[in-house]
Protein backbone atom coordinates (compact mmCIF):
# COMPACT_ATOMS: atom_id res chain seq x y z
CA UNK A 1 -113.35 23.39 -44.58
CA UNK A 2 -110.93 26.66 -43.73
CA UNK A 3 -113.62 26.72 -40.38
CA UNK A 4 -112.59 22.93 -39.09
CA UNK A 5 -108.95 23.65 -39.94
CA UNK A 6 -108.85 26.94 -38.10
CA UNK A 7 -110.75 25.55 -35.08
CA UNK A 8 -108.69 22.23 -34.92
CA UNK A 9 -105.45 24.78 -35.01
CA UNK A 10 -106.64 26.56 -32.04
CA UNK A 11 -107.51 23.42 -30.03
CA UNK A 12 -103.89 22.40 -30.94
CA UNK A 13 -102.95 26.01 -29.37
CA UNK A 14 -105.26 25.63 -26.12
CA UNK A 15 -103.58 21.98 -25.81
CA UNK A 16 -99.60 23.16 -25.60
CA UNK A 17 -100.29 26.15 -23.87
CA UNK A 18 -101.81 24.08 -20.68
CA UNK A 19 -99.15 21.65 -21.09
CA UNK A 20 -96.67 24.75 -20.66
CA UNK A 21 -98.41 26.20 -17.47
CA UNK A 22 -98.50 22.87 -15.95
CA UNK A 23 -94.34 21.90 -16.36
CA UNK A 24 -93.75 25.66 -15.23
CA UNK A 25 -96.01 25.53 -11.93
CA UNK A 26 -94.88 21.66 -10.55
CA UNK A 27 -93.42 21.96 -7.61
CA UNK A 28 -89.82 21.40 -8.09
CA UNK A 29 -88.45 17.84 -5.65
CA UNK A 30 -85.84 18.50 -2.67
CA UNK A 31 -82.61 17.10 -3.40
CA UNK A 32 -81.84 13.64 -1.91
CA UNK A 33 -79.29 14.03 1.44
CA UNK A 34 -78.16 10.48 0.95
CA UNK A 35 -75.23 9.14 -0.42
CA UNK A 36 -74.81 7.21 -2.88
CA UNK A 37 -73.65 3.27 -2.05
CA UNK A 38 -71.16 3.51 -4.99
CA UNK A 39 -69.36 6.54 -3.72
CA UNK A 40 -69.13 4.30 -0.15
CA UNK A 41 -65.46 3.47 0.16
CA UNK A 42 -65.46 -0.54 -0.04
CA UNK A 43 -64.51 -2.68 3.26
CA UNK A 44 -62.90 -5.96 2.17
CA UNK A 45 -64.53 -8.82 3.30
CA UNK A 46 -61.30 -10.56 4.87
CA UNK A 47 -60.33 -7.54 6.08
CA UNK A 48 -58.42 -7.87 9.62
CA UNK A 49 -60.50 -7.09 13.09
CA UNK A 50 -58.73 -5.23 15.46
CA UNK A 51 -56.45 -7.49 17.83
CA UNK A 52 -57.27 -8.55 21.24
CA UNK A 53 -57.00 -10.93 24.48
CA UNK A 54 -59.32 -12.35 26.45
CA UNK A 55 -58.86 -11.34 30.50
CA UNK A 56 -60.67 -14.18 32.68
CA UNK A 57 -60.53 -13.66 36.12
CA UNK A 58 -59.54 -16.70 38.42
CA UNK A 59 -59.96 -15.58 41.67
CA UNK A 60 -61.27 -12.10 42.34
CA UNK A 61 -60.17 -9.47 42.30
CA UNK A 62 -58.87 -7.94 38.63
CA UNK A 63 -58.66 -4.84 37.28
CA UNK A 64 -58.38 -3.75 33.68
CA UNK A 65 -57.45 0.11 32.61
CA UNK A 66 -58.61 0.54 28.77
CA UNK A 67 -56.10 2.02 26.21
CA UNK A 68 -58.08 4.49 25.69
CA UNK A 69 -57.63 5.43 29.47
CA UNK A 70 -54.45 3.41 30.37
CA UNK A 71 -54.26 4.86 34.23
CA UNK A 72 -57.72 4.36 35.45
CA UNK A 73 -58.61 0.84 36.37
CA UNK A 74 -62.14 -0.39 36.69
CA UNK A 75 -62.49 -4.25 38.34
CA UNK A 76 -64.08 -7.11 36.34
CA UNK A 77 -66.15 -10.00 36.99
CA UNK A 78 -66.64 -11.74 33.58
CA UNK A 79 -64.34 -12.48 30.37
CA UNK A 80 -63.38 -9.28 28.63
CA UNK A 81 -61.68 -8.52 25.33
CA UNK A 82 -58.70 -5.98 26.04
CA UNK A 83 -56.47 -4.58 22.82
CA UNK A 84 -52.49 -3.37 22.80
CA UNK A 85 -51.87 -0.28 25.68
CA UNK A 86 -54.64 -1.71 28.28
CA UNK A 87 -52.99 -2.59 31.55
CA UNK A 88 -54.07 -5.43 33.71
CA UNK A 89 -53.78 -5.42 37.46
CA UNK A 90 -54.62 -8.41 40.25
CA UNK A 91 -54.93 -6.64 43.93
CA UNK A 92 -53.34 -9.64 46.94
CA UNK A 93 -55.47 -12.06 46.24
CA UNK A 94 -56.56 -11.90 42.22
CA UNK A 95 -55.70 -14.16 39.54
CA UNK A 96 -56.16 -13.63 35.74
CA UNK A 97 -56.26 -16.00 32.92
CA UNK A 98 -55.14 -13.90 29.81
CA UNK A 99 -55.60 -15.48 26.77
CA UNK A 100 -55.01 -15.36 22.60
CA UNK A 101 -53.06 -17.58 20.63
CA UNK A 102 -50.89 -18.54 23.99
CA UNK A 103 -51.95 -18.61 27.49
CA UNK A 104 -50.40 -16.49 30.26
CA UNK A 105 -51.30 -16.28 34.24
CA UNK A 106 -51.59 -12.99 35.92
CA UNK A 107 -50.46 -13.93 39.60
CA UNK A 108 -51.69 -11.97 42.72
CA UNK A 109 -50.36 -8.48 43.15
CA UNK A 110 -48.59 -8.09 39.99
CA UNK A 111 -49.37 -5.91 36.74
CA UNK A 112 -48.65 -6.35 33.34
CA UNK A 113 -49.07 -3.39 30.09
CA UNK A 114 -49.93 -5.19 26.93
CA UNK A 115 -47.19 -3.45 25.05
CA UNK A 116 -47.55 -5.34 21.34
CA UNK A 117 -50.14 -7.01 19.75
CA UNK A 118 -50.62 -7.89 16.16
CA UNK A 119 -52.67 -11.40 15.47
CA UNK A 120 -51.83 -11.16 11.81
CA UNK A 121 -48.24 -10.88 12.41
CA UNK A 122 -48.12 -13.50 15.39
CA UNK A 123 -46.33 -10.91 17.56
CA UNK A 124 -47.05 -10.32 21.26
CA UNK A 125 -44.79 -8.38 23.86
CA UNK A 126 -46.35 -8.10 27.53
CA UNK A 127 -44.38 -5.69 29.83
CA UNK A 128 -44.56 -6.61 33.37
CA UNK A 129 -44.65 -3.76 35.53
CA UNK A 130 -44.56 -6.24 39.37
CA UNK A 131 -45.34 -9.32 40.51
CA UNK A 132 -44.89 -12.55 38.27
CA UNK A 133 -46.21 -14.48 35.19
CA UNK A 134 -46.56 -17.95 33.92
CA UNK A 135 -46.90 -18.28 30.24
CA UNK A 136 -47.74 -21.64 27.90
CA UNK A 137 -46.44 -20.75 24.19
CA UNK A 138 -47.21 -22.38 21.15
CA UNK A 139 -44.23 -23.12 18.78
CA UNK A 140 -43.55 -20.18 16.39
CA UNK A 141 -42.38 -20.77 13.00
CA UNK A 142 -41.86 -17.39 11.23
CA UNK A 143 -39.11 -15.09 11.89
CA UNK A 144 -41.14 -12.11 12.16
CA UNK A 145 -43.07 -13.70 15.37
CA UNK A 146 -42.11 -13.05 18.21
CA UNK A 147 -43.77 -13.81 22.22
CA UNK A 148 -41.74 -11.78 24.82
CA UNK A 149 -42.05 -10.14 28.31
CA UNK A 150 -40.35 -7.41 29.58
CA UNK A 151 -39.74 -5.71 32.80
CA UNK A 152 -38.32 -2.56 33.17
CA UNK A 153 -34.87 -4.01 32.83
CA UNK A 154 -34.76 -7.61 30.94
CA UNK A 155 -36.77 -9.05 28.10
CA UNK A 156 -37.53 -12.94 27.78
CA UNK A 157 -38.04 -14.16 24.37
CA UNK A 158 -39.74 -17.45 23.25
CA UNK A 159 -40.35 -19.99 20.55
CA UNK A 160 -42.60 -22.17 22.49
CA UNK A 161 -42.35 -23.21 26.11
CA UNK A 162 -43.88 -22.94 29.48
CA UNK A 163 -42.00 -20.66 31.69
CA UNK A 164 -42.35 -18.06 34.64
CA UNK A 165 -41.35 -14.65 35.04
CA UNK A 166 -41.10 -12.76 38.48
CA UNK A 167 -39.95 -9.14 39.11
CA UNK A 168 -39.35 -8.36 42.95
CA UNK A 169 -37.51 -4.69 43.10
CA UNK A 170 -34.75 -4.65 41.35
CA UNK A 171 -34.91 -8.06 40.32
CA UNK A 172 -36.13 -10.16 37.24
CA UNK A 173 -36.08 -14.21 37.76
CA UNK A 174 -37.02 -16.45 34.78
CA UNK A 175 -38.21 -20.24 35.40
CA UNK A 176 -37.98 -22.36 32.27
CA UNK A 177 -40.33 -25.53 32.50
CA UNK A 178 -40.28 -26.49 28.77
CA UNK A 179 -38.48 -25.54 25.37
CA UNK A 180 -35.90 -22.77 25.86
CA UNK A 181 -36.15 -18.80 26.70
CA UNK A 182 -33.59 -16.41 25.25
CA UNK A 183 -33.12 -13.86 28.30
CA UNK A 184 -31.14 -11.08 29.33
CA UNK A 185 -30.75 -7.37 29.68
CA UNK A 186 -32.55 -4.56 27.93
CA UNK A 187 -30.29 -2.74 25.67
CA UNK A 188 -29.60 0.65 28.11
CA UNK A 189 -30.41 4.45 26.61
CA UNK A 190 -26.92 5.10 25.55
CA UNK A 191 -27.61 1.69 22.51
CA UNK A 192 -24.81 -0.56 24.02
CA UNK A 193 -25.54 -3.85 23.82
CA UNK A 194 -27.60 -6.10 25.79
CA UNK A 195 -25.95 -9.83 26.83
CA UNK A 196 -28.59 -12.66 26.74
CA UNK A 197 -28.58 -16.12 27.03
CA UNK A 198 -30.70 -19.63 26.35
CA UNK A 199 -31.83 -20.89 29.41
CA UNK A 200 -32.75 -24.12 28.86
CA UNK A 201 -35.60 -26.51 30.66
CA UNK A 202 -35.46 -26.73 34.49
CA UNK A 203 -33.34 -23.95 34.65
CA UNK A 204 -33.82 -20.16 36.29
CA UNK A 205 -31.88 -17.15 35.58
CA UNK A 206 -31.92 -14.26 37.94
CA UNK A 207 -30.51 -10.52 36.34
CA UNK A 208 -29.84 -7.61 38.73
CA UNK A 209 -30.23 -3.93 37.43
CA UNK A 210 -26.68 -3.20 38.30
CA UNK A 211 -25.75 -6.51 36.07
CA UNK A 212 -25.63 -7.18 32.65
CA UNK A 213 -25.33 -10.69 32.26
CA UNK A 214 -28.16 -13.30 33.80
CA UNK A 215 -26.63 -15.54 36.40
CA UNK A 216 -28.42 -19.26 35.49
CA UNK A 217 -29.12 -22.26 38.12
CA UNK A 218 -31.15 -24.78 38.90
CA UNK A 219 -34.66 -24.65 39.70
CA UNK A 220 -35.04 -26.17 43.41
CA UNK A 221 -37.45 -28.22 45.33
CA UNK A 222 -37.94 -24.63 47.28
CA UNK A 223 -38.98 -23.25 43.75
CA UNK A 224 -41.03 -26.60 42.71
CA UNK A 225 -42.53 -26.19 46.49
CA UNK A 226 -44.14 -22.50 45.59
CA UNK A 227 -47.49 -22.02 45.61
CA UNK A 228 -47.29 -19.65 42.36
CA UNK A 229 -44.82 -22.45 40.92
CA UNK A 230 -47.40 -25.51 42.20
CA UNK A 231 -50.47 -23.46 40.37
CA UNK A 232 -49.33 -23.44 36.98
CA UNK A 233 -47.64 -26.36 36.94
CA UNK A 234 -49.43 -29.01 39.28
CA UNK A 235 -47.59 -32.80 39.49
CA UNK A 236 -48.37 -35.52 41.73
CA UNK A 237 -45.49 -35.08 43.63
CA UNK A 238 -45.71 -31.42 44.49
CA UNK A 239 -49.35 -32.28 44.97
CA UNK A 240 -49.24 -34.84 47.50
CA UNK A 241 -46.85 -32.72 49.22
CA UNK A 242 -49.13 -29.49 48.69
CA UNK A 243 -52.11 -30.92 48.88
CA UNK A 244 -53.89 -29.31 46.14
CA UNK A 245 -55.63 -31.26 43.32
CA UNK A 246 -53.86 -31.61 39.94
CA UNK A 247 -55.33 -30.81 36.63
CA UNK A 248 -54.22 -31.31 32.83
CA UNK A 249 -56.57 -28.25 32.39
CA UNK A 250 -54.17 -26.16 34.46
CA UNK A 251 -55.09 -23.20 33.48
CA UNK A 252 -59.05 -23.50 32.84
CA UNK A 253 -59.43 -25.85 36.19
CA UNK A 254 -56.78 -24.70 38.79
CA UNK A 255 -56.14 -26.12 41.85
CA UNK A 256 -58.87 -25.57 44.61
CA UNK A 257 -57.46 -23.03 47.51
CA UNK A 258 -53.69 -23.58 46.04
CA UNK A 259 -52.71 -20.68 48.74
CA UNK A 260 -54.60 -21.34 51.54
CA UNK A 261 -53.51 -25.46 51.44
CA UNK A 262 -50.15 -24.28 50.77
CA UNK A 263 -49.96 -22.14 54.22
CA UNK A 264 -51.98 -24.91 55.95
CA UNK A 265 -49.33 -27.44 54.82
CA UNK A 266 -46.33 -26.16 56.17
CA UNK A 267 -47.49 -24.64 59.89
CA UNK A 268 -45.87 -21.25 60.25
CA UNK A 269 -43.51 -21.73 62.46
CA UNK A 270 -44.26 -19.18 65.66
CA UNK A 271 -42.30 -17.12 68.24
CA UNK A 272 -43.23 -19.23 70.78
CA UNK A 273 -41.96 -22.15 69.14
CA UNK A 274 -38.36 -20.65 68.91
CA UNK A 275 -38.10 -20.33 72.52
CA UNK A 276 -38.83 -23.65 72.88
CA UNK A 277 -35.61 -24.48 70.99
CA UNK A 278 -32.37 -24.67 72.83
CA UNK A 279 -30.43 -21.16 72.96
CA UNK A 280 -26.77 -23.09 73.62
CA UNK A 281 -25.16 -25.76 71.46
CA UNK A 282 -25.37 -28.39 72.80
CA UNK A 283 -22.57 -30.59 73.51
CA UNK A 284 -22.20 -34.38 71.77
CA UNK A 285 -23.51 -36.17 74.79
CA UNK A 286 -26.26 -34.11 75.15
CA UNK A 287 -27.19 -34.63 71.50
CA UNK A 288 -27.02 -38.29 72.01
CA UNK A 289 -29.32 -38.29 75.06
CA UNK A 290 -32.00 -35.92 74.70
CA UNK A 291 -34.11 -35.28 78.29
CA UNK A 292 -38.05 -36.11 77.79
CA UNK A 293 -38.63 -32.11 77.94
CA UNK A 294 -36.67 -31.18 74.82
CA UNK A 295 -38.90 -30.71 71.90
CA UNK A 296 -38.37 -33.33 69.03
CA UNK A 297 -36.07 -31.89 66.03
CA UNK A 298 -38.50 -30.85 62.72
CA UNK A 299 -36.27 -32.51 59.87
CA UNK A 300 -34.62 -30.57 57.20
CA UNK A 301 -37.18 -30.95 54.63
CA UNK A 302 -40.66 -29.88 54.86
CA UNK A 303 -41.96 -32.99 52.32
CA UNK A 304 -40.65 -35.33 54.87
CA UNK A 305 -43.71 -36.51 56.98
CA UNK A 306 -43.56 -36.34 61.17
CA UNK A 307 -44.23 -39.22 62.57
CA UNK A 308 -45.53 -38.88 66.26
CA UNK A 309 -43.20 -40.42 69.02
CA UNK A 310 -44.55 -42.00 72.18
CA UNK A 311 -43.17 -42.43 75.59
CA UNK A 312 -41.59 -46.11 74.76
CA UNK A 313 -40.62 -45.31 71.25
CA UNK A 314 -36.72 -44.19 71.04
CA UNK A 315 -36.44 -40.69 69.86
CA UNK A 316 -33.18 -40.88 67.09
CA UNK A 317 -30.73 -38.26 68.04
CA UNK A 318 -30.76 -35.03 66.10
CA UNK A 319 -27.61 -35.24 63.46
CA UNK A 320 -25.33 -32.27 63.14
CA UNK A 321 -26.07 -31.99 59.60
CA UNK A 322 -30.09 -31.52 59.97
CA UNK A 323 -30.46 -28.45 62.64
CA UNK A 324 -33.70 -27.56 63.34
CA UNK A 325 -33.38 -23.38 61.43
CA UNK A 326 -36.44 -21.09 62.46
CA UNK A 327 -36.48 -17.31 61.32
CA UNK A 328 -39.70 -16.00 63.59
CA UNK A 329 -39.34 -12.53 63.22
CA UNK A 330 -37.37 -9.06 61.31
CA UNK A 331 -37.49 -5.95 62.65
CA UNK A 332 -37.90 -3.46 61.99
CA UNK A 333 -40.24 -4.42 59.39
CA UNK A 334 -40.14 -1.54 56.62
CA UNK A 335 -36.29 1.07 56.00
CA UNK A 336 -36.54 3.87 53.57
CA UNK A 337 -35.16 3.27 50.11
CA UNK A 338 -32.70 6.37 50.37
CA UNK A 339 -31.51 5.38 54.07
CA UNK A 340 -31.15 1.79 54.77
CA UNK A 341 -30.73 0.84 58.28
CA UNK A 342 -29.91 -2.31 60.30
CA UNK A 343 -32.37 -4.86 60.24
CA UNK A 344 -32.83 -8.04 63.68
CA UNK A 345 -33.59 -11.36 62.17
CA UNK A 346 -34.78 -13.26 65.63
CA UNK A 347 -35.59 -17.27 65.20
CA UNK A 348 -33.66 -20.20 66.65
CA UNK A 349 -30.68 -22.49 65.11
CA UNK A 350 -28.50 -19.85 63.44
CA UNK A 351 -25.30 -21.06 64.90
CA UNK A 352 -26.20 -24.94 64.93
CA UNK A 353 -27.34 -24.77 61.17
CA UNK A 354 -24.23 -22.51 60.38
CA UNK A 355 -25.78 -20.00 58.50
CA UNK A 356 -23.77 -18.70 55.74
CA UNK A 357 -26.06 -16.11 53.70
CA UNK A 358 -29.15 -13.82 54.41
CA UNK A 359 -31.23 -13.00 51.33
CA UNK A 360 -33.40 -10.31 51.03
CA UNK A 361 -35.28 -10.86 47.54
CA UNK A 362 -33.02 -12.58 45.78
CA UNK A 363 -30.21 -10.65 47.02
CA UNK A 364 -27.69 -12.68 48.89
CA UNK A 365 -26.06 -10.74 51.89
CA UNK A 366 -22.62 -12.48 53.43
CA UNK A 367 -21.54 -8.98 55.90
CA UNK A 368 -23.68 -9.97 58.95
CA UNK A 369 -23.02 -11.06 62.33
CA UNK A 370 -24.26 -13.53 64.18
CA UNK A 371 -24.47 -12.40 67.67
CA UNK A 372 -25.92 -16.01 69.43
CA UNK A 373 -28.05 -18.69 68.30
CA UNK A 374 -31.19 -16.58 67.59
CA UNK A 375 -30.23 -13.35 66.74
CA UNK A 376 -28.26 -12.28 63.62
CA UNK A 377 -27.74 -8.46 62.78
CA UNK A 378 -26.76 -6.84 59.35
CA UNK A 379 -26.74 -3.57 57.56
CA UNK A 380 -29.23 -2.76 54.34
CA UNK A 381 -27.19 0.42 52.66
CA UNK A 382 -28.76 3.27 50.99
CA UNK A 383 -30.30 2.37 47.69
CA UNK A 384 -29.33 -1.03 47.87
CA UNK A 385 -32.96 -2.21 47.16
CA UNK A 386 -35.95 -0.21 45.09
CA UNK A 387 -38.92 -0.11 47.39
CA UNK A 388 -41.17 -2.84 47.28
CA UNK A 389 -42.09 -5.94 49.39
CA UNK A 390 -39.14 -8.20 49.76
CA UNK A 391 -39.12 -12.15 51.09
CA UNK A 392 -36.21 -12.65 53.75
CA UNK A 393 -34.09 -15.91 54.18
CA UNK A 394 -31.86 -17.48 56.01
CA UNK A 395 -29.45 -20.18 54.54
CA UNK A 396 -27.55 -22.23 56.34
CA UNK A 397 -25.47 -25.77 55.70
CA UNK A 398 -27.02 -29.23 54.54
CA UNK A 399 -29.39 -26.84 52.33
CA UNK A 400 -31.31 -25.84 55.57
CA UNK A 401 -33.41 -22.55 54.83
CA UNK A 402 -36.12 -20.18 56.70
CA UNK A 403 -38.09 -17.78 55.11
CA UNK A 404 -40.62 -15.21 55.89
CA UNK A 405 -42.62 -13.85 52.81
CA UNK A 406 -42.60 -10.42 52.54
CA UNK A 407 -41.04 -9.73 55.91
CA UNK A 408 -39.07 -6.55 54.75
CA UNK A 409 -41.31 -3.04 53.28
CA UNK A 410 -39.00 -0.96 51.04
CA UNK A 411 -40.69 2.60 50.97
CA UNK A 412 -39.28 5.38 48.79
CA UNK A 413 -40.53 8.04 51.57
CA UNK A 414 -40.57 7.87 55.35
């Protein structure tokens, strides 16, 4: 009996002792490099994505420069998403479609810096750097939203509307279409305060740097007659006059070759044809008897249509107030920014059509002189314009007008 019990002790002994080797020799397991999914800080699911536009191009070409890398632009081809910093750029001929809640138009040759853009807070603020805008806005109900574009020296601010924006030089021109824009100047370094006004539907309001206060009008037929005007805001009767197709989808269908039916519409009116016009007034009989070689007077307006004349048909006398005005040429064509200079405006009709004003841009010039019926001679002073590209026109009375887009280069250097 004391035999079993001593051998069953010492199989007891063998047991624990192999059972002790064993948990001392394991090899020992490599600690896990993952981490844990409750140490993971938690993403809510309604959590906001970061805000962004869609950039369309219409008509090629357009540009986009990330925020990431806000001065180098790299040209698109397809919709892309673009957040608050990236810049936007259309080169002569490009047209974007920019889109979000609202709807704006990039025109040709212009630029715009997405300054402000939160999609929880319904706030947007483009700044336009050049060229011009058109922008459809829904209505805003909040106080704390807020649509607005800026150039470098006014800021436009909407509640819902359709309206244009154009910055030429030192210029800023607002076109309202619907609803109302509050515009003026941006408040100046020194905090003074900035003037603005409403300008209300089918009114524009044009702000100089060297003004504070907007100076409002109304929008023309010359205005309507635009081919950046016609594009984003196509009616039958511009149409017809145009000849470009309207849409209710203006901005997803625009009009077919807006620009190039638009140049074809109204001929461009030549040197050649300006020395076909008379040089001398001419005196009441001869106005009421026009020889077979005189050239038949254009009429004031460009929607009127031409009807051809034939030998037996009686050619109505030209009335004193609808002269035929041509501007055919300015020269020279570019001044330096810090110099000015004298610029030629040559064309035909400047005496008959009693011209009254030269504009440069929107800047109306009344110290010229009018040295004969083609030929009218004035002074651009130093710094009176920024460079840039600026349209030159001629007014004269009965609302008669000649312009030549971008006639006069600005440069900063010679």
């Amino acid at each position: 009996m004391k035999r079993l019990s001593f051998f069953g002790v010492a199989v007891a002994i063998i047991i624990l002792s192999a059972l002790g080797i064993w948990f001392a020799t394991r090899p020992t397991p490599a600690p896990s490099t993952s981490t844990p999914a409750a140490i993971s800080p938690a993403v809510p699911a309604d959590a906001p994505a970061t805000a962004s536009l869609l950039v369309t191009p219409i008509v090629a070409s357009v540009a986009i420069a990330p925020s990431t890398n806000p001065s180098t632009f790299q040209p698109i081809t397809v919709p892309t998403q673009v957040i608050s910093g990236a810049r936007v750029k259309t080169d002569v001929t490009g047209r974007a479609l920019v889109e979000g809640t609202n709807t704006t138009v990039l025109d040709s040759n212009s630029e715009m810096t997405i300054a402000v853009l939160d999609t929880q807070k319904n706030q947007t603020r483009l700044q336009l750097e050049a060229g011009q805008v058109w922008s459809r806005v829904k209505k805003l109900s909040d106080k704390g939203e807020f649509y607005e574009i800026e150039t470098q020296l006014a800021r436009a601010s909407v509640r819902g509307t359709s309206f244009g924006m154009k910055k030429a030089g030192n210029v800023t021109t607002v076109y309202v279409v619907e609803g109302v824009v509050n515009f003026g100047s941006l408040p100046p370094e020194e905090n003074i305060g900035f003037e603005s006004i409403d300008v209300v539907a089918g009114k524009k309001a044009v702000l100089h740097d060297w003004d504070l206060k907007p100076v409002v009008s109304d929008i023309t037929d010359k205005d309507r007659q635009d081919a950046w005007y016609v594009f984003n805001n196509p009616t039958k009767a511009t149409a017809a006059e145009l000849n470009v197709e309207t849409s209710s989808q203006t901005f997803l269908n625009p009009p077919t070759n807006t620009s190039s039916t638009t140049e074809t519409s109204v001929p461009p009116r030549t040197p050649t044809q300006a020395t076909q016009s008379p040089t001398t007034p001419r005196s009441p009989t001869q106005t009421a008897q026009p020889s077979a070689a005189e050239p038949a007077q254009e009429p004031a307006s460009s929607s009127q249509e031409v009807q051809p004349t034939t030998p037996n048909q009686t050619i109505s006398p030209a009335t004193p107030d609808s002269p035929e005005l041509l501007l055919s040429s300015v020269s020279p064509s570019s001044l330096v920014a810090r110099t000015g200079g004298t610029l030629t405006l040559k064309g035909a009709g400047f005496q008959d059509a009693q011209v009254f004003s030269v504009f440069i841009g929107n800047t109306r010039i009344t110290s010229f002189t009018t040295i004969d019926n083609s030929t009218i001679r004035l002074t651009v002073k130093a710094f009176q314009f920024e460079p840039g590209e600026y349209d030159v026109t001629v007014a004269g009375a009965s609302n008669a007008t000649a312009t030549i887009s971008s006639a006069l280069l600005i440069k900063s250097q010679p």
